[in-house]
Protein backbone atom coordinates (compact mmCIF):
# COMPACT_ATOMS: atom_id res chain seq x y z
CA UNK A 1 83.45 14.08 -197.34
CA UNK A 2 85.94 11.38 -198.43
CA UNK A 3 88.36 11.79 -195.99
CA UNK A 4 85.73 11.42 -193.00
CA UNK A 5 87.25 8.29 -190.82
CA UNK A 6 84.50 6.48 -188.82
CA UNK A 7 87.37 5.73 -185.86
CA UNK A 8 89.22 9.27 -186.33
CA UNK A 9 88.85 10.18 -182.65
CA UNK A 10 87.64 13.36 -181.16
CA UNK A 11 90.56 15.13 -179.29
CA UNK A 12 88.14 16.26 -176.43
CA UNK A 13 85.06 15.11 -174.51
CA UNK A 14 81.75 15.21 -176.77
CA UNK A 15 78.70 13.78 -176.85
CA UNK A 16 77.62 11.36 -180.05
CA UNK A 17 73.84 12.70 -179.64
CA UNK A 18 74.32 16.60 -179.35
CA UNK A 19 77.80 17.28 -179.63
CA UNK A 20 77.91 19.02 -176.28
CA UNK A 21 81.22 19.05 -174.55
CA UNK A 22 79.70 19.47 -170.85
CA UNK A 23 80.75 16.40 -169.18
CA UNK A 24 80.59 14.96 -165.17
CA UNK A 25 83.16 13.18 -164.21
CA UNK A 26 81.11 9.44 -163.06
CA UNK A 27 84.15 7.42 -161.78
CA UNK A 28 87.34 6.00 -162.93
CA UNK A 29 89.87 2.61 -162.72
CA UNK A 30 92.71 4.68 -162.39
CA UNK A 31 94.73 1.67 -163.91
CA UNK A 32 93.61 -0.55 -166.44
CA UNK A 33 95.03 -2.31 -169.35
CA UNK A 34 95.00 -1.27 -172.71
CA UNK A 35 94.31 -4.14 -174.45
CA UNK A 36 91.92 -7.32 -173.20
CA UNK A 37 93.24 -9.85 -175.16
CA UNK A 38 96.68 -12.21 -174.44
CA UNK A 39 100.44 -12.05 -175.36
CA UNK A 40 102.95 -14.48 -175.51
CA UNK A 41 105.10 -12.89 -172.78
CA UNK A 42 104.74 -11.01 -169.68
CA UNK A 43 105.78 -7.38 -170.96
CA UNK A 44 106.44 -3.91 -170.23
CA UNK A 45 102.17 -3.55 -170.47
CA UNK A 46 100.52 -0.52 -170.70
CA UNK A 47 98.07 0.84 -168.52
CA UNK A 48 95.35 4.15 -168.29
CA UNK A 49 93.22 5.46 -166.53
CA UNK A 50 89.71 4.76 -167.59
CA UNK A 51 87.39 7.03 -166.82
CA UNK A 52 83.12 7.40 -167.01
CA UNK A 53 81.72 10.59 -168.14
CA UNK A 54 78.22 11.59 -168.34
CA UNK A 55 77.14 14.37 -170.58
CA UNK A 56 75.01 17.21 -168.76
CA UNK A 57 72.62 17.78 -171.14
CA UNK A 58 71.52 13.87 -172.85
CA UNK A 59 72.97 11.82 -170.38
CA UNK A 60 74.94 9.72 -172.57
CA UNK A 61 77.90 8.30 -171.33
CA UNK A 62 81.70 7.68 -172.99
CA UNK A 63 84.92 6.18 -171.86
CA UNK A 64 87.70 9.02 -172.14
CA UNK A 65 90.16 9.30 -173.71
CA UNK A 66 90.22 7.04 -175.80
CA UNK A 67 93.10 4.29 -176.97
CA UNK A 68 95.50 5.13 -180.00
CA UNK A 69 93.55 2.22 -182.08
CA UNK A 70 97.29 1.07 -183.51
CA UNK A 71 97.72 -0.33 -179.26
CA UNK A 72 94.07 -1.03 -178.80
CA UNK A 73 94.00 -3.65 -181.69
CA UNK A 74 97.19 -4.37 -182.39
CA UNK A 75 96.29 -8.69 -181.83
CA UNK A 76 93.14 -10.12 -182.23
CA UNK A 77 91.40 -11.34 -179.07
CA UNK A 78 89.10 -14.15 -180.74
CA UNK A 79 85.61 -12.68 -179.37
CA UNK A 80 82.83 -13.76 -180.69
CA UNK A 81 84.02 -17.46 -182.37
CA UNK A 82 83.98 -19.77 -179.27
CA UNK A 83 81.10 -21.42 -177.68
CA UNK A 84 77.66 -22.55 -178.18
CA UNK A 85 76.50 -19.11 -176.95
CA UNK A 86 77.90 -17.10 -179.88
CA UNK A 87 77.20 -20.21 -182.48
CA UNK A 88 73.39 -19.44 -181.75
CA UNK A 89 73.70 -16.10 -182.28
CA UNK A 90 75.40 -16.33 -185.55
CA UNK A 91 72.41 -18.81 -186.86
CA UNK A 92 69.56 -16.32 -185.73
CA UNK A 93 71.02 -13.50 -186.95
CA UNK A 94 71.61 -14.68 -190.27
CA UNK A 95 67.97 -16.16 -190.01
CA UNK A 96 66.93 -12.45 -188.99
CA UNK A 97 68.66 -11.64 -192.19
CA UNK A 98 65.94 -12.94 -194.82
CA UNK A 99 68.40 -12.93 -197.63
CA UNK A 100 66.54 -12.39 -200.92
CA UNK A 101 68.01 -14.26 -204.37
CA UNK A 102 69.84 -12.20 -206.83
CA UNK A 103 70.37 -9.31 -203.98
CA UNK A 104 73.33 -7.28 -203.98
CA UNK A 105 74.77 -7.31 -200.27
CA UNK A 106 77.51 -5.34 -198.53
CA UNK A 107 79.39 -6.80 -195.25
CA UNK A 108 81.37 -4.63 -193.21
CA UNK A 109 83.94 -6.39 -190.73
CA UNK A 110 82.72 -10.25 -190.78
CA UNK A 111 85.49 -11.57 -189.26
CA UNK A 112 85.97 -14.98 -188.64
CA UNK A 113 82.13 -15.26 -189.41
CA UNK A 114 81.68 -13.36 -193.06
CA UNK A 115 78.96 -14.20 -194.81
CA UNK A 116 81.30 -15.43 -197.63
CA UNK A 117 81.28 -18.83 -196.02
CA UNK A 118 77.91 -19.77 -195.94
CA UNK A 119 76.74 -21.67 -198.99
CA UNK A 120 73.26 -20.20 -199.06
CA UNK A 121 74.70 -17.30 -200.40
CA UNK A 122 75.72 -18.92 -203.76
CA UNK A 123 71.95 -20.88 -204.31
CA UNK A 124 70.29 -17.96 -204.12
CA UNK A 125 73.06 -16.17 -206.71
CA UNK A 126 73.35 -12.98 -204.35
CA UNK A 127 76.52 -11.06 -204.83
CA UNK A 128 78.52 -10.17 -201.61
CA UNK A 129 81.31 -7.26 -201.28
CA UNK A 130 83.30 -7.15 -197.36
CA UNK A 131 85.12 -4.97 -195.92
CA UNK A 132 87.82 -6.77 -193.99
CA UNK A 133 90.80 -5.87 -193.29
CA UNK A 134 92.68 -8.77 -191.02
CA UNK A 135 91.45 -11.07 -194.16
CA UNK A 136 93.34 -11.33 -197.79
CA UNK A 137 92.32 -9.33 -200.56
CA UNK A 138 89.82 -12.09 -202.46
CA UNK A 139 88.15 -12.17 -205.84
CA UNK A 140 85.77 -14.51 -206.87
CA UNK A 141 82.63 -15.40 -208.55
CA UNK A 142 80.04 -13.26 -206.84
CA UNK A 143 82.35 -12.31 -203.77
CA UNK A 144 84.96 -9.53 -203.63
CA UNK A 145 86.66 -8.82 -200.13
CA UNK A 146 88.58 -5.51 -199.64
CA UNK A 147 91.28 -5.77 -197.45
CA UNK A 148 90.48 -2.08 -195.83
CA UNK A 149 88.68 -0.16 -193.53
CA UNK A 150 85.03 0.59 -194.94
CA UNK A 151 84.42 4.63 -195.25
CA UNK A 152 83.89 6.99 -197.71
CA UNK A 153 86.72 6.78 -199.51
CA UNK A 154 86.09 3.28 -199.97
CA UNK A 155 82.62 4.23 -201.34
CA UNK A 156 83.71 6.41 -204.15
CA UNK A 157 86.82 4.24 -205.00
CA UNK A 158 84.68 1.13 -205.68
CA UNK A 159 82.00 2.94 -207.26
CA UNK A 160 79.65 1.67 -204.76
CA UNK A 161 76.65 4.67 -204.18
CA UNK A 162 73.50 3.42 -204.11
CA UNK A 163 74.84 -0.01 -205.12
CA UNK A 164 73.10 -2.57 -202.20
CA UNK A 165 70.00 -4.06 -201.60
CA UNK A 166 71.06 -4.39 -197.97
CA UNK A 167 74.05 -3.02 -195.67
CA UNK A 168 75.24 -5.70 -192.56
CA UNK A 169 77.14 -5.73 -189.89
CA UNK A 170 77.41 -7.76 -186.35
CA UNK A 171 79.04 -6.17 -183.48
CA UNK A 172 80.99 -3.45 -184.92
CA UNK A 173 79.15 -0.18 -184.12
CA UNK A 174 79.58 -0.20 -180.49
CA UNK A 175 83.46 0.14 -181.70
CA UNK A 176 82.68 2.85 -183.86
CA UNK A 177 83.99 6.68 -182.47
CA UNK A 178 82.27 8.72 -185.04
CA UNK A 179 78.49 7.12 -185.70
CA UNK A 180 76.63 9.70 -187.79
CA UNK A 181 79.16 9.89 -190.01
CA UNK A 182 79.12 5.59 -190.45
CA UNK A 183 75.26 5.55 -190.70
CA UNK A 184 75.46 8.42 -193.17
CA UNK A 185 78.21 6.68 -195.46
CA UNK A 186 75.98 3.20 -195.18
CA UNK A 187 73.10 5.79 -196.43
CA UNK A 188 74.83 6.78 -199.23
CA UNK A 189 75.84 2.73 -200.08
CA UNK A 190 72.53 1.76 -200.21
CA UNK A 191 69.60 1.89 -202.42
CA UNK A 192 66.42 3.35 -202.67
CA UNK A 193 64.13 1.41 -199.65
CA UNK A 194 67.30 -0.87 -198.93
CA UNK A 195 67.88 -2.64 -196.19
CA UNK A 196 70.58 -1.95 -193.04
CA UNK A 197 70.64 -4.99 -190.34
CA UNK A 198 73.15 -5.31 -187.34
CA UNK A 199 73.42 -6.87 -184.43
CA UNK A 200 75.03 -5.25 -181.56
CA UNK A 201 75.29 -5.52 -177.42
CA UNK A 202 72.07 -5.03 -175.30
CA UNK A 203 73.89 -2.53 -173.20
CA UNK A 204 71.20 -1.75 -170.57
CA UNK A 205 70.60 -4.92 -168.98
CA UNK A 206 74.67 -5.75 -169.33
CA UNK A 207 75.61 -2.71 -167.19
CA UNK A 208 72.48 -3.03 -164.74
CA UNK A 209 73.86 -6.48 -164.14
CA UNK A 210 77.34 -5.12 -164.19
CA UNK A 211 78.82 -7.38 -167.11
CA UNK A 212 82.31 -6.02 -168.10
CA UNK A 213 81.96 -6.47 -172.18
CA UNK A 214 79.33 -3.38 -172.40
CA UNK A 215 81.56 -0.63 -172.15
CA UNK A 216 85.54 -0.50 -171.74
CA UNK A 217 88.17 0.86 -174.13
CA UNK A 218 86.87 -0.93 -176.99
CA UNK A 219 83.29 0.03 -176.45
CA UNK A 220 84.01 3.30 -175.23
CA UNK A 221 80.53 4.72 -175.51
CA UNK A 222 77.43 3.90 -173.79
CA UNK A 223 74.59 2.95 -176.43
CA UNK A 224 71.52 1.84 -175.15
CA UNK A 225 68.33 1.39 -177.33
CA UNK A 226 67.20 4.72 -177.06
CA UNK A 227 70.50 6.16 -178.09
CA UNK A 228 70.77 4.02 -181.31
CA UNK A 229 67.01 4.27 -181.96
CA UNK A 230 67.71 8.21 -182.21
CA UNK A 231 71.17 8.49 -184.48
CA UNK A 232 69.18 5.94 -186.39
CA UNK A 233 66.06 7.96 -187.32
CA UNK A 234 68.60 11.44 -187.60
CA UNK A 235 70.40 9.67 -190.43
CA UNK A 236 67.64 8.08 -192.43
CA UNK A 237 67.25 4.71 -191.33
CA UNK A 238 63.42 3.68 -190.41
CA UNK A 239 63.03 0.87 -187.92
CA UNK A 240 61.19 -1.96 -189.15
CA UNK A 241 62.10 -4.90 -187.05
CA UNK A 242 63.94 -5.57 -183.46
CA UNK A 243 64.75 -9.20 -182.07
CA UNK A 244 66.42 -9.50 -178.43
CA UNK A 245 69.28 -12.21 -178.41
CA UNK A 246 69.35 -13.52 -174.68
CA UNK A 247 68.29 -11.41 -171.59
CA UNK A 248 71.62 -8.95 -171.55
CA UNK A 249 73.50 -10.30 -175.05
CA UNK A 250 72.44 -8.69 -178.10
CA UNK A 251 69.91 -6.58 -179.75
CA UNK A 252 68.64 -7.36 -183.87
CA UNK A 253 67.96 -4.04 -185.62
CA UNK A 254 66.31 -3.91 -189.32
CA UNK A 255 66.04 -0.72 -190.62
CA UNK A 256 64.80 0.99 -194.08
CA UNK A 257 66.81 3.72 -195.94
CA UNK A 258 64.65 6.76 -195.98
CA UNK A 259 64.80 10.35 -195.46
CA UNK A 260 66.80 12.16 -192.69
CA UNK A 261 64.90 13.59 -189.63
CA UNK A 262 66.91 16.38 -188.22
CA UNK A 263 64.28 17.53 -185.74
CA UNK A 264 63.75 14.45 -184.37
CA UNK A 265 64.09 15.77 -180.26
CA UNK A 266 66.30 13.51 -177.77
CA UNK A 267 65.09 13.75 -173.71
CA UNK A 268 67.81 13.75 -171.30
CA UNK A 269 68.61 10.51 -169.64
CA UNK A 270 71.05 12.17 -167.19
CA UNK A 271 69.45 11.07 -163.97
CA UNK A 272 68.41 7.51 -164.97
CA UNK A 273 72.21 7.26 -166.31
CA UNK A 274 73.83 8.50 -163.19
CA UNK A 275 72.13 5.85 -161.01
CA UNK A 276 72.79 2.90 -163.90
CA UNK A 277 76.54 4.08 -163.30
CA UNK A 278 76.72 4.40 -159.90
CA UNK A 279 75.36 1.05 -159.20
CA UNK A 280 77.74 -0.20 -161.82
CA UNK A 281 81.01 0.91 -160.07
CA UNK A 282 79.05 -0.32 -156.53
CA UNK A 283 78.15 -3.49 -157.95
CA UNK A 284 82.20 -4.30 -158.86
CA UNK A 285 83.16 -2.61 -155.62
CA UNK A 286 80.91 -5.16 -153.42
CA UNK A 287 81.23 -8.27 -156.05
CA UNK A 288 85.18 -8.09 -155.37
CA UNK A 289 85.24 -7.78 -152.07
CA UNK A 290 82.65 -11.02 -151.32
CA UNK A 291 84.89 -13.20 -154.06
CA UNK A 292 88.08 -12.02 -151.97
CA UNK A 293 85.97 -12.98 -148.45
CA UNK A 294 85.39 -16.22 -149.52
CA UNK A 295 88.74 -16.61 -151.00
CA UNK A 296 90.49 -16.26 -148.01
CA UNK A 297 89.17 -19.33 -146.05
CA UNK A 298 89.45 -21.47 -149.13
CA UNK A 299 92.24 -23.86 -149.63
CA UNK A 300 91.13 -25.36 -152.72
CA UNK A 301 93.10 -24.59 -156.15
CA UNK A 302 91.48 -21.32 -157.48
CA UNK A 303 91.14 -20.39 -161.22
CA UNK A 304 89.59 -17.50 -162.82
CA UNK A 305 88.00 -17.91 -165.97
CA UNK A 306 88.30 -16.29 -169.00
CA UNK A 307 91.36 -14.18 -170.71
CA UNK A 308 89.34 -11.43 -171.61
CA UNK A 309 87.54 -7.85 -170.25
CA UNK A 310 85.33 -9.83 -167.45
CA UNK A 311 88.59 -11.25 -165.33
CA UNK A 312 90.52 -8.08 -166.05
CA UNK A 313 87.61 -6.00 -164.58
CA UNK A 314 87.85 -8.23 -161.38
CA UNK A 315 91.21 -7.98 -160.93
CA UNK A 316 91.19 -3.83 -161.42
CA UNK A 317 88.73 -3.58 -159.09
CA UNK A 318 90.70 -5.11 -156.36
CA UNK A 319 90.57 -9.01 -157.05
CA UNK A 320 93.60 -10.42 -154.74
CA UNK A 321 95.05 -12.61 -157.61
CA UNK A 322 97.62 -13.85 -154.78
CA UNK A 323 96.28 -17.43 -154.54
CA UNK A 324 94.81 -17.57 -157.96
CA UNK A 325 97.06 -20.76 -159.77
CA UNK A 326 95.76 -19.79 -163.56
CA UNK A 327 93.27 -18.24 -166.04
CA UNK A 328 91.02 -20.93 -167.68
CA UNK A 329 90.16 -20.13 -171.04
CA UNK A 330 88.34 -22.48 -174.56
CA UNK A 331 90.26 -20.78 -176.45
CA UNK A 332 93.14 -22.38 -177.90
CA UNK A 333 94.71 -19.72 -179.39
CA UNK A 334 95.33 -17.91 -175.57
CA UNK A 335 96.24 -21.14 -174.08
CA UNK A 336 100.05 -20.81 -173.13
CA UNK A 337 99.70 -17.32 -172.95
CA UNK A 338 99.44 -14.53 -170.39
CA UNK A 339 96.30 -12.42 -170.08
CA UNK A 340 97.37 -9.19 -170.86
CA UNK A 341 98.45 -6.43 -168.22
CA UNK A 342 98.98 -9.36 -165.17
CA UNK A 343 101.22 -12.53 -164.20
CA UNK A 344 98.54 -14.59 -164.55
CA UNK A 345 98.86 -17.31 -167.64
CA UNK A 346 95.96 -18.85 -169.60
CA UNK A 347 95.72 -22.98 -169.55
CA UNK A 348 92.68 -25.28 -171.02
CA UNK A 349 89.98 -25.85 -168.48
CA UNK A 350 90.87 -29.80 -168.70
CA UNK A 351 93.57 -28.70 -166.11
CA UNK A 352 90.75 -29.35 -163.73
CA UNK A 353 90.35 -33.00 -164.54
CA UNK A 354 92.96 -33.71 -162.02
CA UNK A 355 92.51 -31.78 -158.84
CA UNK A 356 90.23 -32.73 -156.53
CA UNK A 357 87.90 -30.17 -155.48
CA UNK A 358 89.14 -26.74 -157.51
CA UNK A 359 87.43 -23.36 -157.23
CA UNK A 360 86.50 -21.12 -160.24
CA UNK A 361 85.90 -17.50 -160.55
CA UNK A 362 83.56 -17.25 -162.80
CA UNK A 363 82.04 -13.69 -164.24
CA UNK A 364 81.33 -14.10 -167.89
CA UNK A 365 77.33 -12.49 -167.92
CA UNK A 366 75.67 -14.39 -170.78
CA UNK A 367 78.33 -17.39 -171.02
CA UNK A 368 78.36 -18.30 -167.49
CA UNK A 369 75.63 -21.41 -167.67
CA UNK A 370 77.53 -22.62 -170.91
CA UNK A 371 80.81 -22.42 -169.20
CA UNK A 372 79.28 -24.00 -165.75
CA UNK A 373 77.57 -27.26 -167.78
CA UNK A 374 80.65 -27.70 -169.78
CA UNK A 375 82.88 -27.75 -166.79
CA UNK A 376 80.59 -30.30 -164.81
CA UNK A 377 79.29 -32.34 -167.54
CA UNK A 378 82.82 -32.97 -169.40
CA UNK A 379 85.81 -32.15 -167.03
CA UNK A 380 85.11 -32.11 -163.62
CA UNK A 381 81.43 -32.44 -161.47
CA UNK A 382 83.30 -31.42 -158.17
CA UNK A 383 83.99 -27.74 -159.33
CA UNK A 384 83.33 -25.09 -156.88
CA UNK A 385 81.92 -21.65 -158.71
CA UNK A 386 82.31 -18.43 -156.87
C-alpha cells in the first residue's frame, strides 16, 4: 500500500469508474503540444497526438496516452494566480472552508495560494501541514510544508493516520491519474467524521461550451459531477455541501469521512457523452473556421490572447496564425516568451495602447468579460474582439 503513486500511470486504456478497458475511439488532434505553458526560446517542441476515448460500458471519457509527467510539468505555467476571476474564487473557497480554531488541517498542492499565508490561520491557532513540492521545505510554529508529492508513503513517514480534522485541496484532482487510490489515502489521513473540501473544474458546462481548460493532457480525464459524486461515495466520503463557482468555472465539494459503499451502482452515460464530444470537436471545427473568415478581410493588427491551452486549442484546430502579430498575455512571467509548440511570442496587452484599431482573438470561457473590460476600460476602447 505504500508504494501506491496517485500519478503512476496506467500503461493501457481503463476506465477510473469500472476499470473496463473497452474503449471507442471519439476523435483526435493528431498534433498537439505537450506542454501549455511558455519557454524562453523557440525549440525543438514536442508534439502528440491527443486522442478522446469513451469507455463502452460508463461512458466516461480519458485523454490517451498520457504525458511522461517529467515533460508535462517540467515549468510552471502560472494558472490560477492572475486576475480578478481566480482572486474571487480563492476568497469563496476559503469562505466555503469554515475553518474551526484549534483544528488540525492538511493542504495538498497550495501553490502559489497555500493556506500558510493567510493570517486567519494563526488567530484561530489551527495547525497546518502541505504538501508542496515546487515550495522549500518550511518549519514553523504551527506550519510544516513537505517539499514532496502527498501519497502513502508520505502518510506513514509523517505519522499522519487519522491525524486531520479536515483534508483540502483546490484544483488538483482533475490532474490526478489514479483517484481511488488518492481519496482512499485522504481516508486514511483523516479522522473520525473529518472533513475533505476541494474545489475543482465544472467540466460539463466547460465542454458543452467548448472551453479548452476542461480536458487536455493535464486534465486527461473527463469528470463531471456524476463521476466524482460516485468515486466519492465508493471511497467513504459523504456529501454534505456543493457551491457552483461561475456558470462553467468551478464546483465546491464538502464531504464527511464515513464508511465505504462498494455497491453503490454507476448508469452508463455513453450516449449523453458521445453527443457532449461530438459537439465538442464540431464546436472547434466551426469556431476556427468563422475566426479565420473574418480574419481574412481584416487589415487591422490581430492578437490572440492568452499563452495557455485556449489559444493553443485554436491554433490545432486550424487557426491560420499567418497574420497574427503576437500573443497577449497578464502575465508577466510569459511576457518575452514564446507560447509553447508555435512562433508566436507573448507581449503585455499595453502593446495595444498604440495601434489604432487592433483585433483580438479572444477564447478564454470564464475570463473573457474580465479580459474584455480590462482591455477597454484601461488600454484601449477601440479594440475589436473576435
Amino acid at each position: 500500500m505504500n508504494n501506491r503513486n496517485f500519478f503512476n500511470d496506467h500503461k493501457k486504456l481503463l476506465c477510473p469508474i469500472n476499470k473496463s478497458s473497452k474503449f471507442k475511439l471519439l476523435f483526435k488532434i493528431k498534433k498537439f503540444p505537450i506542454y501549455m505553458g511558455t519557454i524562453k526560446k523557440k525549440n525543438k517542441y514536442k508534439y502528440q497526438s491527443m486522442n478522446f476515448f469513451i469507455n463502452n460500458s460508463s461512458g466516461s471519457v480519458q485523454i490517451f496516452p498520457r504525458i511522461d509527467l517529467k515533460k508535462l510539468y517540467f515549468k510552471s505555467h502560472g494558472s490560477g494566480k492572475i486576475g480578478r476571476v481566480w482572486e474571487e474564487h480563492h476568497k469563496r473557497f476559503y469562505k466555503f472552508l469554515k475553518l474551526r480554531k484549534n483544528s488540525k488541517l492538511l493542504e495538498i498542492g497550495g501553490g502559489h495560494n497555500s493556506l500558510s499565508i493567510n493570517e486567519e490561520l494563526k488567530k484561530k491557532n489551527i495547525s497546518l501541514i502541505s504538501f508542496e513540492p515546487n515550495k522549500k521545505k518550511t518549519k514553523e510554529k504551527n506550519f510544516l510544508n513537505i517539499k514532496s508529492f502527498f501519497n502513502y508513503n508520505s502518510i506513514l513517514k509523517y505519522n499522519l493516520v487519522a491525524k486531520f480534522d479536515m483534508v483540502v485541496h483546490s484544483h488538483l484532482f482533475e490532474h490526478i491519474y489514479q483517484a481511488e487510490t488518492f481519496l482512499q489515502a485522504i481516508h486514511l489521513s483523516l479522522k473520525k467524521n473529518g472533513k475533505h473540501v476541494f474545489a475543482i473544474p465544472n467540466m460539463e458546462p466547460m465542454v458543452k461550451r467548448g472551453i479548452a481548460s476542461a480536458i487536455n493532457f493535464e486534465h486527461p480525464f473527463y469528470l463531471d459531477q456524476k463521476s466524482i459524486d460516485y468515486l466519492l461515495k465508493k471511497n467513504g466520503f459523504k456529501i454534505i455541501e456543493k457551491k457552483m463557482f461561475g456558470n462553467a468555472h468551478s464546483i465546491f465539494y464538502k464531504t464527511v469521512k464515513t464508511t465505504q459503499d462498494k455497491n453503490i451502482n454507476f448508469t452508463n452515460s455513453f450516449q449523453k457523452n458521445i453527443k457532449i464530444f461530438k459537439n465538442l470537436k464540431n464546436n472547434w471545427i466551426n469556431d476556427v473556421k468563422e475566426i479565420n473568415k473574418k480574419l481574412s478581410n481584416k487589415k487591422n493588427d490581430i492578437f490572440l490572447f492568452e499563452a495557455h491551452i485556449f489559444s493553443q486549442m485554436l491554433i490545432f484546430n486550424g487557426l491560420n496564425i499567418k497574420h497574427i502579430s503576437n500573443i497577449l498575455d497578464n502575465d508577466n512571467d510569459k511576457q518575452g516568451e514564446y507560447l509553447y509548440g508555435t512562433s508566436l511570442k507573448v507581449v503585455s496587452p499595453d502593446i495595444l495602447k498604440d495601434i489604432l484599431r487592433p483585433l483580438v482573438i479572444l477564447r478564454a470561457g470564464e475570463y473573457n468579460k474580465e479580459i474584455k473590460d480590462d482591455i477597454i476600460k484601461n488600454i484601449n476602447p477601440n479594440v475589436e474582439f473576435v
